[in-house]
C-alpha atoms as a PDB file:
ATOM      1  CA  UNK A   1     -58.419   9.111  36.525  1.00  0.00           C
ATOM      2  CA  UNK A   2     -54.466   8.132  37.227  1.00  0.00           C
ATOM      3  CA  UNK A   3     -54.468   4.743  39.237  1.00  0.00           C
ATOM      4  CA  UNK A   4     -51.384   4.551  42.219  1.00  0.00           C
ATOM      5  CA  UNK A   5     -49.707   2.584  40.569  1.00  0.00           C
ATOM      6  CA  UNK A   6     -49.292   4.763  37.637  1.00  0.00           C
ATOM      7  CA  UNK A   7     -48.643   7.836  39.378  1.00  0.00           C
ATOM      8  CA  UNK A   8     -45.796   6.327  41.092  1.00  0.00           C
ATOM      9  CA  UNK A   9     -44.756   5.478  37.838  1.00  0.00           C
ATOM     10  CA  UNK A  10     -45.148   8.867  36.154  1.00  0.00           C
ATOM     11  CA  UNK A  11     -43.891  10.698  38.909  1.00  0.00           C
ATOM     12  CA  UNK A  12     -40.605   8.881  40.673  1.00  0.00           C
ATOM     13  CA  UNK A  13     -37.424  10.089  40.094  1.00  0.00           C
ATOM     14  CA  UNK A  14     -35.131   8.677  37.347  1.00  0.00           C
ATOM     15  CA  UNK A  15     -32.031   8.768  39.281  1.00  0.00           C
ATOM     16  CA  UNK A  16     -31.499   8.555  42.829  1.00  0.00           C
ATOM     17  CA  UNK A  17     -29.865  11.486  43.314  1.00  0.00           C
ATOM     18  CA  UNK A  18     -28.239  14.272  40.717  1.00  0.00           C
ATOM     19  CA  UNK A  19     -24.552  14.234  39.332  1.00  0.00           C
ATOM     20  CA  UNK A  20     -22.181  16.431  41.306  1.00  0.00           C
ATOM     21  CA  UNK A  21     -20.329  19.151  39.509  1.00  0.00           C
ATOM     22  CA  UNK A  22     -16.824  17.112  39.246  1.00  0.00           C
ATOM     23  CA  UNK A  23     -18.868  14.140  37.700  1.00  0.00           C
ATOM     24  CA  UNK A  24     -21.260  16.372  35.363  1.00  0.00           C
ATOM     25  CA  UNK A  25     -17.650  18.294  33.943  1.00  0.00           C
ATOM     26  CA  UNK A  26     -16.415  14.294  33.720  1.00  0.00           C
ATOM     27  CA  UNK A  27     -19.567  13.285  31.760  1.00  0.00           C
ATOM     28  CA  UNK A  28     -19.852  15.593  29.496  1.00  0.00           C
ATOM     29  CA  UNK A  29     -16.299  15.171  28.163  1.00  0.00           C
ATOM     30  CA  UNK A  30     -17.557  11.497  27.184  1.00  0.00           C
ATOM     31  CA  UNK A  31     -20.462  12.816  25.654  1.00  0.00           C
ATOM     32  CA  UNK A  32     -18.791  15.452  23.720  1.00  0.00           C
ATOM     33  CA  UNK A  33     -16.121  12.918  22.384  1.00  0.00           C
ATOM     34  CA  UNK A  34     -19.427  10.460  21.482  1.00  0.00           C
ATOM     35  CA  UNK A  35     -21.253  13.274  19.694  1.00  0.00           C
ATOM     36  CA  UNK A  36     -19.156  13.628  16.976  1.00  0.00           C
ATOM     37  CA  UNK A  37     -20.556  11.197  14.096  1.00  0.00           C
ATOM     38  CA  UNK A  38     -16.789  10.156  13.128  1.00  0.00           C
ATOM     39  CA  UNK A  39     -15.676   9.482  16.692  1.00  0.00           C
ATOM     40  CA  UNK A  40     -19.203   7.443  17.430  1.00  0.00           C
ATOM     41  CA  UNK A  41     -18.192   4.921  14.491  1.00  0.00           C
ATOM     42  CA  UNK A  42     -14.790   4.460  15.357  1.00  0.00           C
ATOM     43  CA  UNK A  43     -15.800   3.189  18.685  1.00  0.00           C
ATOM     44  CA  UNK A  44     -18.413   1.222  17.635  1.00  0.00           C
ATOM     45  CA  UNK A  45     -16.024   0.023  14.918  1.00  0.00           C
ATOM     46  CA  UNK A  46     -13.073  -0.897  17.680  1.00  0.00           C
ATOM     47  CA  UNK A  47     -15.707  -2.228  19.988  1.00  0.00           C
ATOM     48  CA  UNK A  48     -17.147  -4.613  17.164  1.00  0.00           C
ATOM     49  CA  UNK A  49     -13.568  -5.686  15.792  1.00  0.00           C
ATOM     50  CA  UNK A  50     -12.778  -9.164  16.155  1.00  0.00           C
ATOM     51  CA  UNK A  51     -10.483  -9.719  19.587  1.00  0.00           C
ATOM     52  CA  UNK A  52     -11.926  -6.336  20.969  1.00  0.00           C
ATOM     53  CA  UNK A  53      -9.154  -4.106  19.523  1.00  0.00           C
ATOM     54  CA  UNK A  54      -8.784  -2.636  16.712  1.00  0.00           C
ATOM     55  CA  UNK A  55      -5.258  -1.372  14.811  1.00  0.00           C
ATOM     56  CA  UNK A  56      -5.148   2.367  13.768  1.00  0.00           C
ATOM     57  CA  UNK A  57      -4.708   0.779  10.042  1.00  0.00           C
ATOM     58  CA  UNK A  58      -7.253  -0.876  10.189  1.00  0.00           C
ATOM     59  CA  UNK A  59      -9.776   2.043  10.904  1.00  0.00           C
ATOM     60  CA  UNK A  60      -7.962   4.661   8.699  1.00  0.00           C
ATOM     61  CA  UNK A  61      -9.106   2.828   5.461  1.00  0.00           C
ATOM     62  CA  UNK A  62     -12.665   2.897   6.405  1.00  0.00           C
ATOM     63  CA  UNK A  63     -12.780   6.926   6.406  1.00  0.00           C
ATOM     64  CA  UNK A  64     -12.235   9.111   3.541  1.00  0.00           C
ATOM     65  CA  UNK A  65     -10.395  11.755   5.889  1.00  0.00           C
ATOM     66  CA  UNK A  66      -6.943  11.630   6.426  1.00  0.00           C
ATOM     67  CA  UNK A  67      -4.334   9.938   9.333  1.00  0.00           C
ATOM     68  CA  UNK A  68      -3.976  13.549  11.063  1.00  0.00           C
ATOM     69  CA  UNK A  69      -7.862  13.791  11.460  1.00  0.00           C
ATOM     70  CA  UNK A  70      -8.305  10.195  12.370  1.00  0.00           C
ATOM     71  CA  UNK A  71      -5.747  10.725  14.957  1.00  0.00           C
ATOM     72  CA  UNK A  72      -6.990  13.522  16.225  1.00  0.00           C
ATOM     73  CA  UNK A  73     -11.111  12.213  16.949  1.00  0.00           C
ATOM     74  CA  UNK A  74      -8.863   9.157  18.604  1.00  0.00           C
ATOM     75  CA  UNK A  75      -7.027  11.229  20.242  1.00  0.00           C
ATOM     76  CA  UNK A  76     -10.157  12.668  21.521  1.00  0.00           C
ATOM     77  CA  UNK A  77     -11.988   9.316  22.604  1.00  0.00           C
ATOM     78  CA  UNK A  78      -8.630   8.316  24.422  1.00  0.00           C
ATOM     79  CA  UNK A  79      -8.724  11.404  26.591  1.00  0.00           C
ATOM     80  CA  UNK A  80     -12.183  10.993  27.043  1.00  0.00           C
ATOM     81  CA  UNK A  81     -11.561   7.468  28.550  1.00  0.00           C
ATOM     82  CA  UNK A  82     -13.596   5.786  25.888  1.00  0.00           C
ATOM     83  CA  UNK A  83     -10.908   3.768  23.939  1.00  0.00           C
ATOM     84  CA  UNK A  84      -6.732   2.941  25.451  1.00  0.00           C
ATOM     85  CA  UNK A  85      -4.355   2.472  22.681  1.00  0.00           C
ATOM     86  CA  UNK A  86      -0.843   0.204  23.204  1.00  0.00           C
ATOM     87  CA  UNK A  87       1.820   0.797  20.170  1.00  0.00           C
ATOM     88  CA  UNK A  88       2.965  -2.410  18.584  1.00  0.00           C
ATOM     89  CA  UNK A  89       5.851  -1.430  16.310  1.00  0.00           C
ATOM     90  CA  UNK A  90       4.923   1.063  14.207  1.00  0.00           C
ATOM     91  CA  UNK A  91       1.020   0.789  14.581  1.00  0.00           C
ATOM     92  CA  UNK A  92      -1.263   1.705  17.422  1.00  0.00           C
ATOM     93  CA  UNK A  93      -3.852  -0.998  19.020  1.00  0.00           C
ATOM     94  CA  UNK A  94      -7.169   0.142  20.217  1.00  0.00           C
ATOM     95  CA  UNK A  95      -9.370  -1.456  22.369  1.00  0.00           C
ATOM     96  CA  UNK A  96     -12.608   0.154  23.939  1.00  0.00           C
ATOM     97  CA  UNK A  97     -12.585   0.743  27.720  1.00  0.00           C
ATOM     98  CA  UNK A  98     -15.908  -1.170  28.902  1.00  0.00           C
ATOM     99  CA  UNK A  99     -15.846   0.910  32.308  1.00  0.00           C
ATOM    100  CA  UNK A 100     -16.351   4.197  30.991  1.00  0.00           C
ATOM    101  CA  UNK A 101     -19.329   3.297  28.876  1.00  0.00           C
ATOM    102  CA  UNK A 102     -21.174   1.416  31.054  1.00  0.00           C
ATOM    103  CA  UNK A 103     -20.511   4.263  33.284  1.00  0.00           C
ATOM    104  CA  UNK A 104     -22.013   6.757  30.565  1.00  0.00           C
ATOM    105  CA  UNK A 105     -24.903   4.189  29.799  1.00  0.00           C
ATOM    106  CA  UNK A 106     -25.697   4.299  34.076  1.00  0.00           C
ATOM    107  CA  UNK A 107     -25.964   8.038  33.961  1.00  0.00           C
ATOM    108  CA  UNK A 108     -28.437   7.780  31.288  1.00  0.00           C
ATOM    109  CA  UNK A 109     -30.521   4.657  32.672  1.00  0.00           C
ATOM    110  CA  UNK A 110     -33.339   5.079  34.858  1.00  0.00           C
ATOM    111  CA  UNK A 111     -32.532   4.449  38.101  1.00  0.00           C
ATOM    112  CA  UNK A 112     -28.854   4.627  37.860  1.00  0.00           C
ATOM    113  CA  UNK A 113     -26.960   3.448  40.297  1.00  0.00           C
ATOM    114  CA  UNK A 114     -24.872   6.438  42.902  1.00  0.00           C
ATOM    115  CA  UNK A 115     -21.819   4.837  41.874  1.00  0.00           C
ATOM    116  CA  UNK A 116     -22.076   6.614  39.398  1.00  0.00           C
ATOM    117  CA  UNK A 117     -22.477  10.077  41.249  1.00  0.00           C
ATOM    118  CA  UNK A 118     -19.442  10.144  43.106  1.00  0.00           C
END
Protein backbone atom coordinates (compact mmCIF):
# COMPACT_ATOMS: atom_id res chain seq x y z
CA UNK A 1 0.00 0.00 0.00
CA UNK A 2 1.19 3.75 -1.27
CA UNK A 3 1.25 6.07 1.92
CA UNK A 4 -0.07 10.07 1.11
CA UNK A 5 2.77 11.20 1.29
CA UNK A 6 4.19 9.16 -1.42
CA UNK A 7 1.48 9.44 -3.75
CA UNK A 8 1.76 13.08 -3.72
CA UNK A 9 5.14 12.46 -4.47
CA UNK A 10 4.69 10.01 -7.35
CA UNK A 11 1.97 11.75 -8.79
CA UNK A 12 2.50 15.87 -8.75
CA UNK A 13 3.40 17.54 -11.63
CA UNK A 14 7.05 18.35 -12.52
CA UNK A 15 6.44 21.71 -13.83
CA UNK A 16 3.86 24.08 -13.05
CA UNK A 17 2.54 24.49 -16.14
CA UNK A 18 3.78 23.32 -19.92
CA UNK A 19 6.11 25.41 -22.32
CA UNK A 20 4.19 27.46 -24.86
CA UNK A 21 4.89 26.91 -28.51
CA UNK A 22 7.24 30.19 -28.94
CA UNK A 23 9.30 28.91 -25.86
CA UNK A 24 9.31 25.02 -26.87
CA UNK A 25 10.67 26.31 -30.77
CA UNK A 26 13.23 28.61 -28.38
CA UNK A 27 14.29 25.54 -26.32
CA UNK A 28 14.88 23.27 -28.56
CA UNK A 29 17.31 25.42 -30.57
CA UNK A 30 19.52 25.30 -27.23
CA UNK A 31 19.16 21.79 -27.03
CA UNK A 32 19.96 21.06 -30.54
CA UNK A 33 23.15 23.32 -30.39
CA UNK A 34 24.03 21.23 -26.84
CA UNK A 35 23.49 17.85 -28.49
CA UNK A 36 26.18 17.87 -30.64
CA UNK A 37 29.26 16.18 -28.69
CA UNK A 38 31.77 18.92 -30.24
CA UNK A 39 29.59 21.91 -29.41
CA UNK A 40 28.86 20.37 -25.64
CA UNK A 41 32.81 20.51 -24.98
CA UNK A 42 33.44 23.73 -26.30
CA UNK A 43 31.05 25.20 -23.88
CA UNK A 44 32.03 23.38 -21.14
CA UNK A 45 35.59 24.20 -22.24
CA UNK A 46 34.77 28.26 -22.46
CA UNK A 47 32.71 27.97 -19.34
CA UNK A 48 35.71 26.25 -17.38
CA UNK A 49 38.50 28.65 -18.90
CA UNK A 50 40.18 30.73 -16.52
CA UNK A 51 38.43 34.51 -16.48
CA UNK A 52 35.17 32.89 -17.98
CA UNK A 53 36.13 33.41 -21.66
CA UNK A 54 37.79 31.66 -23.75
CA UNK A 55 39.83 32.87 -27.21
CA UNK A 56 38.86 31.01 -30.48
CA UNK A 57 42.79 29.96 -30.44
CA UNK A 58 42.67 28.71 -27.68
CA UNK A 59 39.84 26.08 -28.37
CA UNK A 60 40.91 25.33 -32.02
CA UNK A 61 44.06 23.41 -30.77
CA UNK A 62 42.12 21.18 -28.58
CA UNK A 63 40.08 19.60 -31.68
CA UNK A 64 41.49 17.69 -34.45
CA UNK A 65 38.88 19.36 -36.95
CA UNK A 66 39.62 22.32 -38.65
CA UNK A 67 38.95 26.48 -38.04
CA UNK A 68 35.88 26.33 -40.63
CA UNK A 69 34.19 23.49 -38.54
CA UNK A 70 35.09 24.97 -35.23
CA UNK A 71 33.57 28.10 -36.41
CA UNK A 72 30.76 26.79 -37.58
CA UNK A 73 29.50 24.52 -34.05
CA UNK A 74 30.40 28.24 -32.49
CA UNK A 75 28.64 29.74 -34.72
CA UNK A 76 25.89 27.50 -33.77
CA UNK A 77 26.09 27.92 -29.82
CA UNK A 78 26.20 31.82 -30.45
CA UNK A 79 22.89 31.76 -32.27
CA UNK A 80 21.61 29.51 -29.89
CA UNK A 81 22.34 32.09 -27.08
CA UNK A 82 24.67 29.75 -25.30
CA UNK A 83 28.10 31.51 -25.72
CA UNK A 84 28.64 35.80 -27.03
CA UNK A 85 31.87 36.31 -28.71
CA UNK A 86 33.70 40.11 -28.76
CA UNK A 87 36.71 40.31 -31.51
CA UNK A 88 39.95 41.52 -30.04
CA UNK A 89 42.23 42.15 -33.02
CA UNK A 90 42.39 39.41 -35.00
CA UNK A 91 40.97 36.73 -32.50
CA UNK A 92 37.49 36.16 -31.20
CA UNK A 93 36.70 36.04 -27.21
CA UNK A 94 34.11 33.72 -25.93
CA UNK A 95 32.45 33.78 -22.89
CA UNK A 96 29.34 31.55 -21.93
CA UNK A 97 26.01 33.36 -21.43
CA UNK A 98 24.93 32.16 -17.75
CA UNK A 99 21.17 33.25 -18.54
CA UNK A 100 20.45 30.95 -21.18
CA UNK A 101 21.64 27.88 -19.35
CA UNK A 102 20.22 28.33 -16.27
CA UNK A 103 17.22 28.97 -18.31
CA UNK A 104 17.70 25.46 -20.13
CA UNK A 105 18.66 23.80 -16.68
CA UNK A 106 14.90 25.42 -15.22
CA UNK A 107 13.05 23.77 -18.04
CA UNK A 108 14.54 20.56 -17.14
CA UNK A 109 14.30 20.87 -13.16
CA UNK A 110 11.42 19.72 -11.34
CA UNK A 111 9.37 22.29 -10.46
CA UNK A 112 10.66 24.90 -12.73
CA UNK A 113 9.89 28.08 -12.24
CA UNK A 114 6.98 29.95 -15.09
CA UNK A 115 9.59 32.32 -15.81
CA UNK A 116 10.62 30.15 -17.70
CA UNK A 117 7.29 29.55 -19.72
CA UNK A 118 6.73 32.83 -20.99
Amino acid sequence: MIDAATAVECCAPLVREPLTAARADEMARVFKAMGDPVRLRLLSLIASHEGGEACVCDLSEVFDLTGPTISHHLKVLREAGLIAGERRGTWIYYRVQTDALRLASQVLAPGAASAVHA
